[in-house]
Protein backbone atom coordinates (compact mmCIF):
# COMPACT_ATOMS: atom_id res chain seq x y z
CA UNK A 1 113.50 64.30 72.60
CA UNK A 2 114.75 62.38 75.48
CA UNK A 3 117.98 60.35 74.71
CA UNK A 4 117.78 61.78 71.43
CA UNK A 5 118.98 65.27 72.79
CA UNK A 6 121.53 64.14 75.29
CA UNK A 7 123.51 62.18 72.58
CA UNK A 8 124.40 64.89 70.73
CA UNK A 9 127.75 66.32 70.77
CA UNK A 10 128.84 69.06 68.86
CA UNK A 11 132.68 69.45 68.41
CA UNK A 12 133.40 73.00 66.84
CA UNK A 13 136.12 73.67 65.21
CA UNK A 14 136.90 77.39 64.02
CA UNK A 15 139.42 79.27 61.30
CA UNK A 16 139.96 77.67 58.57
CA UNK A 17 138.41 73.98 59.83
CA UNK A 18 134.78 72.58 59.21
CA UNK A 19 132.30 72.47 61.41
CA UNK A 20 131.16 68.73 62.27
CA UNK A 21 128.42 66.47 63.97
CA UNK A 22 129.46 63.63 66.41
CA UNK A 23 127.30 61.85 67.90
CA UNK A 24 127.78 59.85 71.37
CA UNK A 25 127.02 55.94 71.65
CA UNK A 26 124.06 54.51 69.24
CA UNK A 27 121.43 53.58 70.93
CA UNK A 28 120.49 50.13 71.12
CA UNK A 29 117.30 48.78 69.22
CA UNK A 30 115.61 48.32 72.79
CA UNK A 31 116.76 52.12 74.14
CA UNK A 32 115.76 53.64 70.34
CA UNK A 33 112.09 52.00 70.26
CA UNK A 34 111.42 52.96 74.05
CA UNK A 35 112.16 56.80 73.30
CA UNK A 36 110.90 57.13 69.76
CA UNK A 37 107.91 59.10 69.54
CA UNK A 38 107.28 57.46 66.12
CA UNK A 39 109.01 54.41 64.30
CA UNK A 40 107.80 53.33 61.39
CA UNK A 41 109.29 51.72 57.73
CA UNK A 42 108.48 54.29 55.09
CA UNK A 43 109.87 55.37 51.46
CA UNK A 44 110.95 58.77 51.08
CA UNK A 45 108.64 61.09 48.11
CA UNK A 46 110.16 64.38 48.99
CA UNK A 47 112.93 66.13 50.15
CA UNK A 48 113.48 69.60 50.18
CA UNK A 49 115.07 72.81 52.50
CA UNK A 50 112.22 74.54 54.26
CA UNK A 51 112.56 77.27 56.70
CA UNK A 52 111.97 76.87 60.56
CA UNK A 53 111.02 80.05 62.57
CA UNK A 54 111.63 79.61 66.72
CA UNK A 55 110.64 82.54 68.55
CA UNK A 56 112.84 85.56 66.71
CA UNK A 57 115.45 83.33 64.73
CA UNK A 58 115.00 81.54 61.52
CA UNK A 59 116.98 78.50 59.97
CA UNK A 60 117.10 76.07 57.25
CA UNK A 61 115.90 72.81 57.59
CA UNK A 62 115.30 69.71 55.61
CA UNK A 63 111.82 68.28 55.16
CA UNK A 64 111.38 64.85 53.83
CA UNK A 65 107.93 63.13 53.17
CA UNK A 66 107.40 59.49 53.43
CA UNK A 67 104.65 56.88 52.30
CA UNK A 68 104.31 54.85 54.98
CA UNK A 69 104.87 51.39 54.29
CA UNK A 70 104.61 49.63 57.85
CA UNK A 71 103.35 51.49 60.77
CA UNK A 72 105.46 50.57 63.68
CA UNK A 73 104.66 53.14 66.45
CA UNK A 74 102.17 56.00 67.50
CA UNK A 75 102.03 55.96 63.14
CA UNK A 76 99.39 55.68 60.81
CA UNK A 77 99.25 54.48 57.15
CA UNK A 78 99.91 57.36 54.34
CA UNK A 79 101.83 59.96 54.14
CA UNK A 80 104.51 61.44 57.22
CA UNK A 81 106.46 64.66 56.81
CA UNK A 82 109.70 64.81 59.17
CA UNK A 83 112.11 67.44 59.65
CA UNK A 84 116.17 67.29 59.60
CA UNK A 85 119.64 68.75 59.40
CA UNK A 86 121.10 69.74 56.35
CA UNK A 87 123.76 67.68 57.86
CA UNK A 88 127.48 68.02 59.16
CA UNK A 89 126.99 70.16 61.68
CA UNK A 90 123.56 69.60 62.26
CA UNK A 91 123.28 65.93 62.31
CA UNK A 92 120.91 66.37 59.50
CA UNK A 93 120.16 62.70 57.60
CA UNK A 94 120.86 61.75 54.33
CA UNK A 95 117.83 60.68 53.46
CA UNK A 96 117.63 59.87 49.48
CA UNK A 97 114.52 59.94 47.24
CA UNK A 98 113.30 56.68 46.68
CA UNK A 99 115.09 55.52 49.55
CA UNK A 100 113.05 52.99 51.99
CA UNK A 101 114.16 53.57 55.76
CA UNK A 102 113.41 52.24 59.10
CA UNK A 103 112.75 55.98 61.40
CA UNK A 104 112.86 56.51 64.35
CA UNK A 105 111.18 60.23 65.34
CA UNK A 106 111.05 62.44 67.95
CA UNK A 107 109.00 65.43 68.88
CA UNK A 108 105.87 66.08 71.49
CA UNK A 109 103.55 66.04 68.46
CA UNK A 110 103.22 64.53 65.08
CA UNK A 111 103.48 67.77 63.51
CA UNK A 112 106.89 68.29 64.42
CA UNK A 113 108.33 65.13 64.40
CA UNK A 114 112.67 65.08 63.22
CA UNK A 115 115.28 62.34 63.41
CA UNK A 116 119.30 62.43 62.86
CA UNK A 117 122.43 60.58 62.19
CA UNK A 118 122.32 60.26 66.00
CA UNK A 119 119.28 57.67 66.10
CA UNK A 120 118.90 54.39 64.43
CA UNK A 121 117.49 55.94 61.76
CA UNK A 122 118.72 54.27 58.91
CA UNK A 123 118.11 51.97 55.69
CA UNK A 124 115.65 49.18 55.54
CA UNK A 125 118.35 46.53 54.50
CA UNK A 126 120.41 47.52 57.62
CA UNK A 127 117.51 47.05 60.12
CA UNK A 128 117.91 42.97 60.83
CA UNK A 129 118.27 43.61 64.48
CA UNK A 130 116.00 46.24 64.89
CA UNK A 131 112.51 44.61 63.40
CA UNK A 132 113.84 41.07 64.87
CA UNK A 133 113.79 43.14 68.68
CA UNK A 134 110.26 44.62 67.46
CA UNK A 135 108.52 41.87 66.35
CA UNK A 136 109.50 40.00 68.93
CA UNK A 137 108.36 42.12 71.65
CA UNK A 138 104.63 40.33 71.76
CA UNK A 139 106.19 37.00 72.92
CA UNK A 140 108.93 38.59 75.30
CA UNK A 141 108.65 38.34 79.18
CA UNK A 142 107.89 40.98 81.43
CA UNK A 143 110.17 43.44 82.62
CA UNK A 144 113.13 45.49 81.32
CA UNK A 145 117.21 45.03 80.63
CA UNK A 146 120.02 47.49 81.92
CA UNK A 147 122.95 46.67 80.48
CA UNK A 148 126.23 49.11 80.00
CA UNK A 149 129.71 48.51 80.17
CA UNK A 150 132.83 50.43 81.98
CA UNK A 151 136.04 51.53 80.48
CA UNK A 152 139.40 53.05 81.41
CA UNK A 153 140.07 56.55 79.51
CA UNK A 154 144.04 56.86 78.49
CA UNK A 155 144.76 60.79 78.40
CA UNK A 156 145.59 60.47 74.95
CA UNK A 157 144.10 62.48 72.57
CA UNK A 158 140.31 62.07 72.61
CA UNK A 159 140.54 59.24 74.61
CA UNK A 160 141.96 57.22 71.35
CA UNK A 161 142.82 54.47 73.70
CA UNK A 162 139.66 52.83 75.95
CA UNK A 163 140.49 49.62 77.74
CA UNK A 164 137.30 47.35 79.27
CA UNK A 165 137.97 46.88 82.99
CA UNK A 166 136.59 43.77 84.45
CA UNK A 167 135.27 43.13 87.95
CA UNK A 168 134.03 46.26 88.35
CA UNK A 169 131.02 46.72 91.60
CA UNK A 170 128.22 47.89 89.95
CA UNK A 171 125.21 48.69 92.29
CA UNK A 172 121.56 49.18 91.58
CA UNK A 173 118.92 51.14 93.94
CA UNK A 174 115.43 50.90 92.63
CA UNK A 175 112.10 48.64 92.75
CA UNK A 176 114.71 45.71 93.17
CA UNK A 177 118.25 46.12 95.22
CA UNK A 178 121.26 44.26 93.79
CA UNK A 179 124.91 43.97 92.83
CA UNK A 180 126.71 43.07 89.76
CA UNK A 181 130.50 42.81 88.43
CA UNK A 182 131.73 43.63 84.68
CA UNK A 183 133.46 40.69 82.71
CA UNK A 184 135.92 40.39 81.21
CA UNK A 185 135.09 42.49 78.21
CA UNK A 186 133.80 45.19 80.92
CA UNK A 187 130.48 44.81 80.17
CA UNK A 188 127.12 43.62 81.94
CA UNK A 189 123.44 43.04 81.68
CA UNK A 190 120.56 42.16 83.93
CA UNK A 191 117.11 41.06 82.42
CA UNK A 192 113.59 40.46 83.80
CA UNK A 193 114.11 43.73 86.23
CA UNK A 194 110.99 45.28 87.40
CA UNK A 195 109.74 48.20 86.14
CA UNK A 196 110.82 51.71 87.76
CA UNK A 197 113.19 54.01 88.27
CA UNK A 198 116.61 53.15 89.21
CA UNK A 199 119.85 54.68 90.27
CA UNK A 200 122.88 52.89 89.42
CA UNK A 201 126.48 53.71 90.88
CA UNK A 202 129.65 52.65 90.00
CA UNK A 203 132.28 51.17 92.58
CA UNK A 204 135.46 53.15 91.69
CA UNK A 205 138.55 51.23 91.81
CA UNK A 206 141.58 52.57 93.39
CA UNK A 207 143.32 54.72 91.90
CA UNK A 208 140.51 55.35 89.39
CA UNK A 209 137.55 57.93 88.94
CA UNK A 210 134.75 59.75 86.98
CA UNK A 211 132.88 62.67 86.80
CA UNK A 212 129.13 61.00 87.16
CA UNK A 213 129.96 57.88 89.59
CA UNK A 214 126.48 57.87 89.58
CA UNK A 215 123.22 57.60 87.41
CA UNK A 216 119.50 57.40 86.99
CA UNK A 217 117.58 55.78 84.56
CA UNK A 218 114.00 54.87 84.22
CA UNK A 219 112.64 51.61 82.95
CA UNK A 220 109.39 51.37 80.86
CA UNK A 221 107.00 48.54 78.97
CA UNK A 222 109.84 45.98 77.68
CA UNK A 223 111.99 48.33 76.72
CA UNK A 224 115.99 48.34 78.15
CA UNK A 225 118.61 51.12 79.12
CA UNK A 226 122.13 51.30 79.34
CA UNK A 227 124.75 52.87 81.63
CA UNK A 228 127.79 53.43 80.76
CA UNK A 229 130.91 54.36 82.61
CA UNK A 230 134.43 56.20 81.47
CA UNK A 231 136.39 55.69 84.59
CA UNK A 232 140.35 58.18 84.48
CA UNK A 233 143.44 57.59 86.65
CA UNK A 234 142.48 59.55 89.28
CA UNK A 235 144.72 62.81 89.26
CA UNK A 236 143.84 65.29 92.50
CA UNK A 237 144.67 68.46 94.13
CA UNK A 238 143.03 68.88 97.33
CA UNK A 239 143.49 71.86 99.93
CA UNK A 240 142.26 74.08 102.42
CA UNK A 241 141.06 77.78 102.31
CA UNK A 242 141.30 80.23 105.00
CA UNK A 243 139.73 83.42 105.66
CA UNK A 244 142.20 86.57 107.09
CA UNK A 245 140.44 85.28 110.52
CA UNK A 246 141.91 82.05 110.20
CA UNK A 247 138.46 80.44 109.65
CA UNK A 248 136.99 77.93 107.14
CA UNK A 249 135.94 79.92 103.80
CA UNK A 250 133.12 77.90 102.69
CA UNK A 251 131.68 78.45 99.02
CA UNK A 252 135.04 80.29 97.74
CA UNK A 253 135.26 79.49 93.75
CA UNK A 254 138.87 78.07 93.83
CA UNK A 255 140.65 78.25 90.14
CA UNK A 256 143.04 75.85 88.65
CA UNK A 257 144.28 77.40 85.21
CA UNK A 258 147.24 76.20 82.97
CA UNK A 259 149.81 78.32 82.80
CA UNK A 260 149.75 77.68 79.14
CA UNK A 261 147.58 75.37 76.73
CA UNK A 262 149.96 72.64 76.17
CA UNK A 263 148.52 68.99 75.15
CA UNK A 264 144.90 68.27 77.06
CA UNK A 265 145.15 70.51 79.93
CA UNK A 266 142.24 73.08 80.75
CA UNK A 267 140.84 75.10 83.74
CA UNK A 268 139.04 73.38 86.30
CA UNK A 269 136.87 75.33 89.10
CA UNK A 270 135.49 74.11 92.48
CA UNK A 271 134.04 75.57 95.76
CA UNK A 272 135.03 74.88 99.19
CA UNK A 273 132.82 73.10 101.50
CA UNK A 274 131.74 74.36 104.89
CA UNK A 275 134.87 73.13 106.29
CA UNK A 276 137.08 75.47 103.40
CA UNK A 277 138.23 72.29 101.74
CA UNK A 278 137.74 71.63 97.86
CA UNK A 279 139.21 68.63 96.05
CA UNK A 280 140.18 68.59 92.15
CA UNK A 281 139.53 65.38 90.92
CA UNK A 282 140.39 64.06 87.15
CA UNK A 283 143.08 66.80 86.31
CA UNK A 284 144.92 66.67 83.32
CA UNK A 285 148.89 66.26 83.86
CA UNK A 286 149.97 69.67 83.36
CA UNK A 287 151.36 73.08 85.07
CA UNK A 288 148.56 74.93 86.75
CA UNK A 289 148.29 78.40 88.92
CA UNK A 290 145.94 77.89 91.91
CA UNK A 291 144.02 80.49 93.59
CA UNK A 292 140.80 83.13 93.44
CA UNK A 293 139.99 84.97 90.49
CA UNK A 294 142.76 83.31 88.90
CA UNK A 295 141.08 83.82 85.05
CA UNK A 296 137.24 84.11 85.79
CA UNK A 297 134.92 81.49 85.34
CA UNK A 298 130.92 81.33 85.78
CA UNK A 299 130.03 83.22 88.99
CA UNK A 300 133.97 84.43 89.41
CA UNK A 301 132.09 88.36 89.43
CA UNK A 302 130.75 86.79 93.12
CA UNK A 303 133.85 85.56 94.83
CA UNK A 304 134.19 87.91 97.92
CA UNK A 305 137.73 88.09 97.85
CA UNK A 306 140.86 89.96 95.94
CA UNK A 307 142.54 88.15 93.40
CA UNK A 308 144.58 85.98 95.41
CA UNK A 309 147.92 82.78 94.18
CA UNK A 310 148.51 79.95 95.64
CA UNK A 311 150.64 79.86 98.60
CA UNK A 312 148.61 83.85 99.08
CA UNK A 313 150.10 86.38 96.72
CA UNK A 314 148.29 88.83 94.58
CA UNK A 315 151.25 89.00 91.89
CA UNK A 316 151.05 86.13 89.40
CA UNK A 317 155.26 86.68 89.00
CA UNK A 318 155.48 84.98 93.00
CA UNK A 319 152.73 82.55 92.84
CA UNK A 320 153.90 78.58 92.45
CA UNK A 321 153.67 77.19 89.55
CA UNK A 322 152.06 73.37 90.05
CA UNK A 323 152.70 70.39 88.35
CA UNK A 324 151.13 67.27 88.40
CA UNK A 325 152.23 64.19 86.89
CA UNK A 326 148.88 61.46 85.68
CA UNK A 327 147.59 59.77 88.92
CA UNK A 328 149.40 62.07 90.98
CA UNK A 329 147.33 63.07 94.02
CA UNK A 330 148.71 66.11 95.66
CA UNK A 331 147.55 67.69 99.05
CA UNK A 332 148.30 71.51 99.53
CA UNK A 333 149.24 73.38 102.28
CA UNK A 334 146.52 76.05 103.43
CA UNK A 335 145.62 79.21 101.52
CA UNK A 336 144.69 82.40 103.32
CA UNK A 337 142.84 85.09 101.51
CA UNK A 338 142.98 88.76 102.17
CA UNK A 339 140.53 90.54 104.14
CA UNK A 340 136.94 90.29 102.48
CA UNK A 341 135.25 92.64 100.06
CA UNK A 342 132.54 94.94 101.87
CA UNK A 343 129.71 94.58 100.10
CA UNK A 344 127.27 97.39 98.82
CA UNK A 345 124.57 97.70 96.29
CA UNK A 346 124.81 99.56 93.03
CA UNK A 347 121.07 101.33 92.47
CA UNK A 348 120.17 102.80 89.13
CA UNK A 349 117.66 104.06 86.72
CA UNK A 350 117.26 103.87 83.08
CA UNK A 351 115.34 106.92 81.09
CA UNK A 352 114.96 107.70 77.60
CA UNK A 353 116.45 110.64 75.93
CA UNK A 354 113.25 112.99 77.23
CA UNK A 355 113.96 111.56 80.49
CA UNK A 356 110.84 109.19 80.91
CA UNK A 357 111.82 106.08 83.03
CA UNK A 358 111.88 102.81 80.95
CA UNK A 359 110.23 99.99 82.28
CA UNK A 360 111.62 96.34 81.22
CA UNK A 361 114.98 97.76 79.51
CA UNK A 362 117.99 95.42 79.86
CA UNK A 363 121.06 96.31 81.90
CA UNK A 364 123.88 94.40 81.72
CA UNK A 365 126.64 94.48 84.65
CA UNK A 366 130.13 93.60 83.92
CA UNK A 367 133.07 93.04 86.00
CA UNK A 368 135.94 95.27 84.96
CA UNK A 369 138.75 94.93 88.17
CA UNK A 370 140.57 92.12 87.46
CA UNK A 371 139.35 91.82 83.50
CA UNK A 372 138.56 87.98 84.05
CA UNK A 373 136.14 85.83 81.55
CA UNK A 374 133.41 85.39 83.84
CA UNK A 375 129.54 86.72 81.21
CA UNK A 376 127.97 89.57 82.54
CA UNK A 377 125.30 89.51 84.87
CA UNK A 378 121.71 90.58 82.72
CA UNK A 379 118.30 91.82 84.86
CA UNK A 380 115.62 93.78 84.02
CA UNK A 381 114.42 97.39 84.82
CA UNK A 382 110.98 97.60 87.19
CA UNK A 383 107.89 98.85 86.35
CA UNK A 384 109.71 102.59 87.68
CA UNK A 385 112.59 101.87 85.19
CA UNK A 386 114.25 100.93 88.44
CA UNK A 387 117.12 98.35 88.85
CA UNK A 388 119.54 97.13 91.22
CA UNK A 389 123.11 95.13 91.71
CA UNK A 390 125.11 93.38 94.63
CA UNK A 391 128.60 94.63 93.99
CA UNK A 392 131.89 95.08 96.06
CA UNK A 393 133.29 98.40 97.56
CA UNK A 394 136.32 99.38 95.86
CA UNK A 395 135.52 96.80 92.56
CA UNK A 396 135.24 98.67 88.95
CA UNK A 397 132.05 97.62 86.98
CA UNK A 398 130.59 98.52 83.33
CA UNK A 399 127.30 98.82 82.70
CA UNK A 400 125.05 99.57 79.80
CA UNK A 401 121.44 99.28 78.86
CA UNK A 402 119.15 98.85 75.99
CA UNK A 403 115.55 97.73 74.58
CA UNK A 404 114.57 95.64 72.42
CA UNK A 405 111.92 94.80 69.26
CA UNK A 406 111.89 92.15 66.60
CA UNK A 407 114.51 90.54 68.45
CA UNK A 408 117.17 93.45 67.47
CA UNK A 409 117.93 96.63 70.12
CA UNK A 410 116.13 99.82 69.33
CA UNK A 411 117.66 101.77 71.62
CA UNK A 412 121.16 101.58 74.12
CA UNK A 413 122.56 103.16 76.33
CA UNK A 414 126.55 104.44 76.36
CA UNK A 415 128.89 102.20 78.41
CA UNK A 416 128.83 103.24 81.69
CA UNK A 417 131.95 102.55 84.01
CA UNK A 418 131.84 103.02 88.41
CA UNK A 419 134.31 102.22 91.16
CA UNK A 420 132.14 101.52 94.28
CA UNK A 421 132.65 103.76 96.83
CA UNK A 422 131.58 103.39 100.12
CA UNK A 423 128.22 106.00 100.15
CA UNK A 424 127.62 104.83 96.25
CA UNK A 425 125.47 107.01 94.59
CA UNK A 426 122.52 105.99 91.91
CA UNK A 427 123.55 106.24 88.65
CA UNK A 428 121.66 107.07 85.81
CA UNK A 429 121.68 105.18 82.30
CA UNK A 430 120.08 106.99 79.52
CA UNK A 431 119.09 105.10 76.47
CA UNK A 432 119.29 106.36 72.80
CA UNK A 433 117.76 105.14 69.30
CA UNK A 434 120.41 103.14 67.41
CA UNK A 435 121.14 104.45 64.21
């Protein structure tokens, strides 16, 4: 779906709140009609919930059928089934019978073609600007438009508060080279560019930064694309990390975790670079506890090290406690882990309850030492029932095992727990029908 699935975000809300669709910026007429699969003007006949089967799950959708009234694109007079939401949290669209709409669809056939709330989908007497851009496109000159605009993000809220910023570098790498500055409304726009791919970075301002400085786009027919920048005071923390040697740990998964939820403040993760050093850009002002293992995050199970505070403690009670104020940039003093885990490798097999070695059976590893939030780690038994983990001497893991069928498990294994030792044996999972 292109654009169509990259706009989409889904803000979910639990207890006793609904769940609800938002949808990132609308397209423009130009962006929508390059990335349709299908637009056409049609009148809707039908509407009603079907059910949509993908791989082993099932789920309501809505089917509407149109008559199509004006073929627009990669259409055909007659009749056109899409697919939809329910809506809310699906971004389903309200499409009402008798209604005449100008779609846009998406899909890699025409037998599976949806649209959304997120598209310019919507209502024939609201689509002046889009059929003025499409019938216009036989007279238009060659070449594409990027336009975008940038914007300075207040840390309030959802970013309530977003202020245009004008003479902002913007530079473009692609079939032509070139240079351009926002107004004064932070926007711009270049037409007539050659076709091709391009890669567009933003010039950050002092003082200023964002997580994608930089981004590619590709340019097609007479089509346009935009790019569009949130730029944040630029809050840091930037250090150095030590091994017990005294030398540059490279790679090390460094964790920066409120010491309690208050206002916009989350966890932020980085690795060191070859040199040891890691830099925390865009943090929220807040007070944070800085270190290894600090809560677990994707790929936490792999850190090499002990559970290790910034300025190098293991208890959480001596550890600093920083704070950081909005546009503060703050450079640490170096952090020296403990000695290194040893590593070793945790062999096992899985058999069924006559003892006959499964083959393809799931075994999930988890991390139980330091009981931090990283997912376990999933692989599959061999064609001997075989399977195998990189773990840590001295580190407790769970394991357990199962099969599955019809997309439910037929048979598990009890939790298994082992502390490493140094001549590990194999263990031995043993998998019984669920009841």
């Amino acid at each position: 779906m292109k654009l169509l699935l990259t706009s989409v975000l889904f803000l979910f809300a639990f207890a006793a709140e609904a769940v609800a669709c938002s949808c990132a910026r609308a397209p423009q007429p130009c962006e929508a009609y390059a990335d349709a699969s299908a637009v056409f003007v049609g009148t809707v006949t039908l509407s009603t919930r079907t059910k949509i089967k993908e791989g082993d799950y099932e789920s309501t959708k809505r089917l509407v059928r149109f008559h199509v009234d004006r073929p627009l694109v990669n259409v055909e007079a007659g009749d056109l089934e899409i697919m939809t939401g329910l809506g809310d949290a699906d971004c389903g669209y309200g499409f009402r019978l008798g209604g005449q709409y100008l779609v846009y669809a998406y899909g890699d056939d025409k037998k599976t073609l949806s649209t959304s709330i997120c598209t310019r989908t919507r209502p024939l007497s609201h689509a002046d600007a889009d059929l003025e851009y499409i019938s216009g496109l036989s007279k238009a000159p060659p070449g594409g438009t990027i336009s975008g605009e940038v914007r300075l993000g207040r840390s309030s809220g959802a970013y309530e508060r977003l202020v245009p910023l004008k003479d902002v570098r913007i530079s473009f790498a692609g079939p032509k080279q070139f240079e351009v500055k926002t107004d004064a409304e932070g926007k711009y726009s270049i037409s007539g560019l050659p076709l091709g791919t391009y890669k567009i970075r933003i010039d950050e301002p002092e003082g200023l930064s964002t997580y994608n400085p930089e981004q590619e786009l590709k340019l097609t027919g007479r089509g346009c694309r935009g790019a569009y920048f949130l730029l944040e005071p630029d809050t840091r923390i930037t250090g150095k990390v030590l091994d017990a040697q005294g030398m540059p740990a490279a790679d090390v998964l460094m964790e920066l975790v409120p010491v309690a939820r208050e206002g916009e403040t989350f966890p932020s993760y980085v690795r060191t670079d070859k040199e040891g050093t890691y830099v925390m850009k865009l943090v929220r002002p807040g007070r944070y506890y800085l270190g290894v293992r600090v809560a677990g995050s994707a790929g936490a199970t792999y850190v090499p090290y002990p559970q290790t505070y910034f300025p190098g403690v293991k208890d959480r009670s001596q550890a600093n406690v920083i704070t950081i104020t909005e546009g503060q940039r703050i450079d640490l003093d170096e952090l020296i882990l403990p000695a290194r885990f040893i590593d070793r490798t945790l062999n096992g097999i899985v058999v069924d309850e006559d003892g006959k070695r499964v083959a393809g059976a799931i075994v999930w590893l988890k991390e139980r030492q330091y009981d931090d939030a990283d997912m376990p780690y999933r692989r599959e038994t061999d064609s001997e029932g075989k399977f195998s983990y990189p773990v840590y001497e001295g580190i407790r893991y769970s394991l357990n095992a199962y099969v599955e069928s019809g997309g439910r498990q037929v048979k598990r294994s009890a939790p298994f727990e082992v502390v490493i030792a140094s001549n590990q044996e194999p263990i031995r999972l043993v998998l019984k029908k669920e009841k």
